[in-house]
Structure formats: structure tokens, C-alpha cells
Protein backbone atom coordinates (compact mmCIF):
# COMPACT_ATOMS: atom_id res chain seq x y z
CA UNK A 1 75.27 103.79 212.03
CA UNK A 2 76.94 107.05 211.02
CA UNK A 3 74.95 109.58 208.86
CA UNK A 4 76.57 111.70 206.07
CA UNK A 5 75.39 114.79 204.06
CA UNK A 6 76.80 115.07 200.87
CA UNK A 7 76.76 117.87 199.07
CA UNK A 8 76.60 117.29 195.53
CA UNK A 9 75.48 119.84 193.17
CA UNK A 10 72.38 118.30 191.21
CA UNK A 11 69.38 120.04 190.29
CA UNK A 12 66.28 118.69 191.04
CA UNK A 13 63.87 118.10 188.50
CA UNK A 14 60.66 119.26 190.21
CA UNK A 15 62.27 122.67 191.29
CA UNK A 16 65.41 125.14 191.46
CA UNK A 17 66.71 123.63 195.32
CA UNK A 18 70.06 122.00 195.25
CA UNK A 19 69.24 118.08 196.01
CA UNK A 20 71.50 116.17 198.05
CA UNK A 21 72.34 112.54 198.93
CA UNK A 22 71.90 111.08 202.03
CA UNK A 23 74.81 108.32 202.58
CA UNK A 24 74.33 105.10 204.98
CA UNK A 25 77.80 103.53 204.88
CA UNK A 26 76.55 100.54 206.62
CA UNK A 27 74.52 99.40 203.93
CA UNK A 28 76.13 101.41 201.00
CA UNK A 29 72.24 102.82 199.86
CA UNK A 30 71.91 105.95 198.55
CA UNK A 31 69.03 107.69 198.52
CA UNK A 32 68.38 110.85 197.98
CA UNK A 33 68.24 113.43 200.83
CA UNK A 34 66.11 117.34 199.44
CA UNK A 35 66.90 120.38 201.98
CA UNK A 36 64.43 122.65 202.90
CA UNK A 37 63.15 124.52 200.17
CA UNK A 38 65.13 128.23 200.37
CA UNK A 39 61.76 130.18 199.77
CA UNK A 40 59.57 128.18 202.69
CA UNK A 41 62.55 129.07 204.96
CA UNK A 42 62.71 132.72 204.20
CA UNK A 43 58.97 132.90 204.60
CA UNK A 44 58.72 131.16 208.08
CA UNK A 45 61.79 133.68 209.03
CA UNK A 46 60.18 136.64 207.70
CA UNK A 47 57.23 135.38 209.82
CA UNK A 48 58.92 134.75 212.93
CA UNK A 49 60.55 138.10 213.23
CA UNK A 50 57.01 139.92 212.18
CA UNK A 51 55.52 137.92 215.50
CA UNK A 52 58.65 139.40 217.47
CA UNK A 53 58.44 143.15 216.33
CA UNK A 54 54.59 142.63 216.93
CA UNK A 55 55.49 141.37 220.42
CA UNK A 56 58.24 144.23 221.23
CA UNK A 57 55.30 146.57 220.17
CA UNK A 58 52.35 145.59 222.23
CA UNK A 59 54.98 145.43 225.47
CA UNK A 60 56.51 149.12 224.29
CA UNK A 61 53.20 150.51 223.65
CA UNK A 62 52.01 148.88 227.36
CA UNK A 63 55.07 150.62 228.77
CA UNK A 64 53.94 154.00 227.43
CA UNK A 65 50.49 153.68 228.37
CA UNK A 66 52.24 153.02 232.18
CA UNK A 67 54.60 155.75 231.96
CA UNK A 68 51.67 158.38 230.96
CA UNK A 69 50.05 156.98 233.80
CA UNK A 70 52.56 157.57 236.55
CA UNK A 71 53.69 161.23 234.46
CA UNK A 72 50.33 161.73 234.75
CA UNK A 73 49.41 161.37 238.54
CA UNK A 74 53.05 162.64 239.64
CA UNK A 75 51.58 165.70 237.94
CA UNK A 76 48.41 165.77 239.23
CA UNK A 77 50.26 165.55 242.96
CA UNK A 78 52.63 168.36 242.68
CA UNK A 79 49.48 170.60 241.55
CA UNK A 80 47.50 169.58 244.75
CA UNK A 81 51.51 170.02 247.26
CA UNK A 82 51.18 173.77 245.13
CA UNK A 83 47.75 174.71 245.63
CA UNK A 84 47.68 173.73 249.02
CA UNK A 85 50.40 175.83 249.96
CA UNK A 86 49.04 178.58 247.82
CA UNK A 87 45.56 177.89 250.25
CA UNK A 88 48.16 178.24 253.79
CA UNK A 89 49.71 181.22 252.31
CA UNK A 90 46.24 183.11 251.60
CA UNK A 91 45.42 181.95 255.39
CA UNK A 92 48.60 183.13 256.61
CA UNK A 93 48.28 186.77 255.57
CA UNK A 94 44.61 187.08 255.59
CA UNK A 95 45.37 186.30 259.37
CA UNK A 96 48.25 188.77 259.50
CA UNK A 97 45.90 191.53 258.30
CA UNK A 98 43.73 190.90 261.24
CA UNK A 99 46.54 190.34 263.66
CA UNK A 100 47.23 194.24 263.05
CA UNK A 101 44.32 195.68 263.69
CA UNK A 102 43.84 193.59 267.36
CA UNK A 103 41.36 191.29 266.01
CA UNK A 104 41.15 187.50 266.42
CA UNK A 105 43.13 184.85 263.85
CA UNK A 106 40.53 182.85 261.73
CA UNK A 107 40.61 179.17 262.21
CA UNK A 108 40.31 177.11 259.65
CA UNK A 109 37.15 174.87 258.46
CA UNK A 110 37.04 171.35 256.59
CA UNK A 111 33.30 171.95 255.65
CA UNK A 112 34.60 175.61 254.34
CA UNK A 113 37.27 174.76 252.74
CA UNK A 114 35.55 171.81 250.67
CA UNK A 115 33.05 174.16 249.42
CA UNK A 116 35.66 177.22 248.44
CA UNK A 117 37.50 174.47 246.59
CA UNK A 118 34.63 173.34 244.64
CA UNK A 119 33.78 177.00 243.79
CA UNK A 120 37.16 177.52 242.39
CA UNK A 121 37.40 174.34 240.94
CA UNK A 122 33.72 175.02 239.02
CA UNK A 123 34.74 178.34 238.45
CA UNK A 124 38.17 176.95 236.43
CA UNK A 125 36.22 174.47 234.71
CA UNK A 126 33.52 176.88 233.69
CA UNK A 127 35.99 180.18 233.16
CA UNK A 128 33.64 182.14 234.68
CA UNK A 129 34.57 184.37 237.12
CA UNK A 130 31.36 185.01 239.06
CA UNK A 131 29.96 184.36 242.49
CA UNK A 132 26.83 182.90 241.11
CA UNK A 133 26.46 181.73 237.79
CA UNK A 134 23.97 178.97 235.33
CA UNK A 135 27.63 178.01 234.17
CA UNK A 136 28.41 175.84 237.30
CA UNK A 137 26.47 172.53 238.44
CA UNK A 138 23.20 172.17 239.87
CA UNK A 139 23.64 173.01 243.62
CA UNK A 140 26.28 175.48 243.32
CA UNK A 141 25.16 177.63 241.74
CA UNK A 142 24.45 180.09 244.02
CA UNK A 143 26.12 181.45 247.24
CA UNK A 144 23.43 179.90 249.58
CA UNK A 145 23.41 176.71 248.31
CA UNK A 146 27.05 176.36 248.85
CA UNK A 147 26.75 178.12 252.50
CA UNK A 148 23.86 175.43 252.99
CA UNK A 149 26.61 172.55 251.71
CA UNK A 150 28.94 173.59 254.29
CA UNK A 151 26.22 173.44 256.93
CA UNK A 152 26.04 177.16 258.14
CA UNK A 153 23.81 179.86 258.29
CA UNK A 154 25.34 182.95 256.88
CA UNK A 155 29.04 184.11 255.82
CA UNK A 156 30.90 185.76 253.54
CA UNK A 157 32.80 185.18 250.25
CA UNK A 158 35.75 186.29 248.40
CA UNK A 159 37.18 185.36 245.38
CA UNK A 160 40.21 186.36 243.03
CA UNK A 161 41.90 185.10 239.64
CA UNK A 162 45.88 185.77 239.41
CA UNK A 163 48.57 184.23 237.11
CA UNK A 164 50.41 181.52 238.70
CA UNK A 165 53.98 182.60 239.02
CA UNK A 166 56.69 182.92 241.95
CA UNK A 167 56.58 180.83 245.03
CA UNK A 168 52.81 179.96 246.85
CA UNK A 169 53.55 182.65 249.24
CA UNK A 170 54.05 185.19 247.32
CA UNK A 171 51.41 184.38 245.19
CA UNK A 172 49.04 184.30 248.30
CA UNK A 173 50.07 187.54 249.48
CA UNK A 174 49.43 189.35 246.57
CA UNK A 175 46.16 187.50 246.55
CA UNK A 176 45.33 188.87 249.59
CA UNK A 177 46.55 192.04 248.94
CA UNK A 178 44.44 192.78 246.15
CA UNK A 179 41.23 191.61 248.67
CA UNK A 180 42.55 194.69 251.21
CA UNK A 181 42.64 197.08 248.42
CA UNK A 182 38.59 196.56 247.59
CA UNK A 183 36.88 197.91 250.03
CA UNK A 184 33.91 194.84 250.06
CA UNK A 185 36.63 192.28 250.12
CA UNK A 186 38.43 193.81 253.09
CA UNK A 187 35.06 194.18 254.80
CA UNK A 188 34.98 190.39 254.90
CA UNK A 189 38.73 189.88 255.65
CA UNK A 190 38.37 192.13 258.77
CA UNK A 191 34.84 191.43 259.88
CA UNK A 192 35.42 190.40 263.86
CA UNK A 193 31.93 188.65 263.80
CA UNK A 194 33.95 185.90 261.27
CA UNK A 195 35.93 182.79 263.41
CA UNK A 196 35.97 180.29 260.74
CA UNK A 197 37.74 180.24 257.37
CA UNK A 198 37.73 178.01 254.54
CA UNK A 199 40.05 178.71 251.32
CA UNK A 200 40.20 176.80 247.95
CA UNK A 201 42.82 177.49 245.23
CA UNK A 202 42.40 175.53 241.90
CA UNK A 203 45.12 175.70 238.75
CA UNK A 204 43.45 175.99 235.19
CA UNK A 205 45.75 174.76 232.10
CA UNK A 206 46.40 178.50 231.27
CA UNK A 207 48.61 179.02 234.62
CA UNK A 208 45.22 180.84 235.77
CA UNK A 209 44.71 180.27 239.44
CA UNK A 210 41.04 180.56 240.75
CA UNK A 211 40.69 181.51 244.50
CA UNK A 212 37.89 181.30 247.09
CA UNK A 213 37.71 182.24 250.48
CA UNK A 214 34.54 181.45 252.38
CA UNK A 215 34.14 183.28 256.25
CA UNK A 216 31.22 182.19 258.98
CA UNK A 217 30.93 182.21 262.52
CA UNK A 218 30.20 178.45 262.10
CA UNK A 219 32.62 175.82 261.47
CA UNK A 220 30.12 173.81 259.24
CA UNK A 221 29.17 169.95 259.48
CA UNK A 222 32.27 167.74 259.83
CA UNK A 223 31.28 166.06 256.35
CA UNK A 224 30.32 167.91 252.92
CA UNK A 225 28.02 166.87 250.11
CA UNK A 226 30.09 164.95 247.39
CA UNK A 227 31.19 167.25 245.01
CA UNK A 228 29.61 167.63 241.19
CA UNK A 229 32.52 168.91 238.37
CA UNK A 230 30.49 171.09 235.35
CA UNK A 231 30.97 167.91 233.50
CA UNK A 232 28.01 166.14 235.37
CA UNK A 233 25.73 168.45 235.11
């Protein structure tokens, strides 16, 4: 049995939609065949392409949220490749310094370096530019708390704010430069009781880099304290 649409012109009584027959030649019946009504159509389109722009949305606004992620931490990693080399180049020419006047290379300290890189990290967070201050967390306050989180008995401390601009190493040496030109700074820098080292560098938002540098004749305990951020206190 073949089918056949025609396509006849009548108006239907019950609404505006064009009404056409519906043929079967076998039997010679007609009956009458209604298309979809025009406005139900339009709706259900209208509908379908809302669910697809809602769909293209949610994924698009995933992929953002992804792409802020990974901007995010590929930022966060170049800071740490800069400061660290910033923190060799301040090791490299507070060394030289010594080196010059006969006296014996400082070697660097994990427990020494933790703590001068929570100092300048507390002392970004806080912008306060201080040795000891009520601005930073509870247990660092204070010079001796932090020698006492390292796990030594006595040092030395320096510590310097400078624009970030030019290459690590230059940075570092004018770091260090402005340390030899202070007489209490290059005190520490050239004390030959001093073996161990520790330097931390942190970046603030404002291009402001925050050194520390932290001298003992101890190394320090092979593991620090976990560090605290101003935030917890």
C-alpha cells in the first residue's frame, strides 16, 4: 500500500493550519490527514536550541574555569623558577663578598632557608617591613622563635625590600650590595663565626620583592615546623 500527501489548500475549521488529505489508493478512502500545528513546532524548536546554547555554555564556562586554573598555576611556577634564582643569586655574591676578604663560603641550610622564606613571605603578606612585628602569625613573630623553628641556637638576620626588575642576578647583587653598604648588615655577611646560610625571597603583587637572609653556625633540624600564612592567624 502506497501512501500519498496531498496538499490541498483547506482551512480547518478548529484553527488557522492548512489541513491536508491523506490518500490510500488501495481502498480509494480519504480521510483527512492535519500537519503539525506551525506554532507547537516553532515552540519545541525555540526550545531545543535554548537546551543547546545552555549546553555550549555550561561546557564554555567549564573550559574557562580550566584555563584559569592552568594560567593560574603556570603563574604561580614561574614566580617560584624567579625567586629561587633571585635566592642563588643573593647566595652567590653574599659568598663572593666573603671570598675577598679570605674568609670561608657559607653553605646553605634547608631548616634556614624554610624559615627566611616564611619571614619574607609573612612580611609580603603583612607589608610590614620589620624583623619582629604583632602583624605576622603566632610563632613568628619574633626573631627567636623563628631561630628556635629552624632548630639553632643563635644567628643572625638580614632583610631587604627592592623592586623587582632586571634579571635574578642582578637583582641579587644589588640586594646584597645594599647589605655591604650598612654597616650591621655587613657585620652579619662577613661574620667568620657564620657556616650556614638560609635565604628566602618572596614577590608581592606590587613587583615588591621581600628578602631574608638568616646566618648560624648550625645547620638546623633536617625538618621545619609547617608554616602559618597571616591569614591563619
Amino acid at each position: 500500500m502506497s501512501l500519498k500527501f496531498g496538499r490541498f489548500p483547506i482551512k480547518s475549521p478548529w484553527s488557522d493550519s492548512t489541513v491536508g488529505f491523506l490518500c490510500l489508493r488501495k481502498t480509494g478512502r480519504t480521510i483527512p490527514w492535519r500537519p503539525r500545528d506551525r506554532r507547537r513546532q516553532s515552540g519545541r524548536r525555540g526550545a531545543a536550541i535554548l537546551l543547546v546554547v545552555s549546553l555550549l555554555w555550561v561546557w564554555s564556562a567549564r573550559h574557562a574555569h580550566g584555563t584559569d586554573n592552568h594560567a593560574a598555576s603556570e603563574t604561580k611556577t614561574r614566580k617560584t623558577e624567579q625567586t629561587g634564582k633571585m635566592e642563588e643569586a643573593i647566595l652567590s655574591h653574599t659568598n663572593r663578598e666573603r671570598l675577598l676578604r679570605g674568609l670561608t663560603p657559607l653553605a646553605k641550610s634547608s631548616a634556614l632557608n624554610f624559615v627566611a622564606r616564611e619571614h619574607a613571605k609573612n612580611m609580603c603578606a603583612a607589608d610590614c617591613f620589620q624583623h619582629e612585628s604583632e602583624e605576622f602569625p603566632a610563632g613568628w613573630r619574633r626573631f627567636g622563635e623563628r631561630l628556635q623553628a629552624a632548630g639553632v641556637s643563635s644567628g643572625g638576620e638580614n632583610i631587604a625590600y627592592r623592586t623587582i626588575e632586571g634579571t635574578p642576578d642582578a637583582w641579587g647583587k644589588a640586594v646584597v650590595s645594599g647589605w655591604m653598604e650598612s654597616p650591621r648588615h655587613k657585620k652579619n655577611v662577613l661574620n667568620p663565626g657564620y657556616r650556614y646560610l638560609g635565604i628566602g625571597v618572596d614577590g608581592c603583587n606590587n613587583r615588591i620583592g621581600y628578602a631574608t637572609q638568616i646566618f648560624s653556625s648550625e645547620p638546623g633540624r633536617d625538618s621545619a615546623p609547617p608554616s602559618r600564612s597571616v591569614k591563619d592567624q
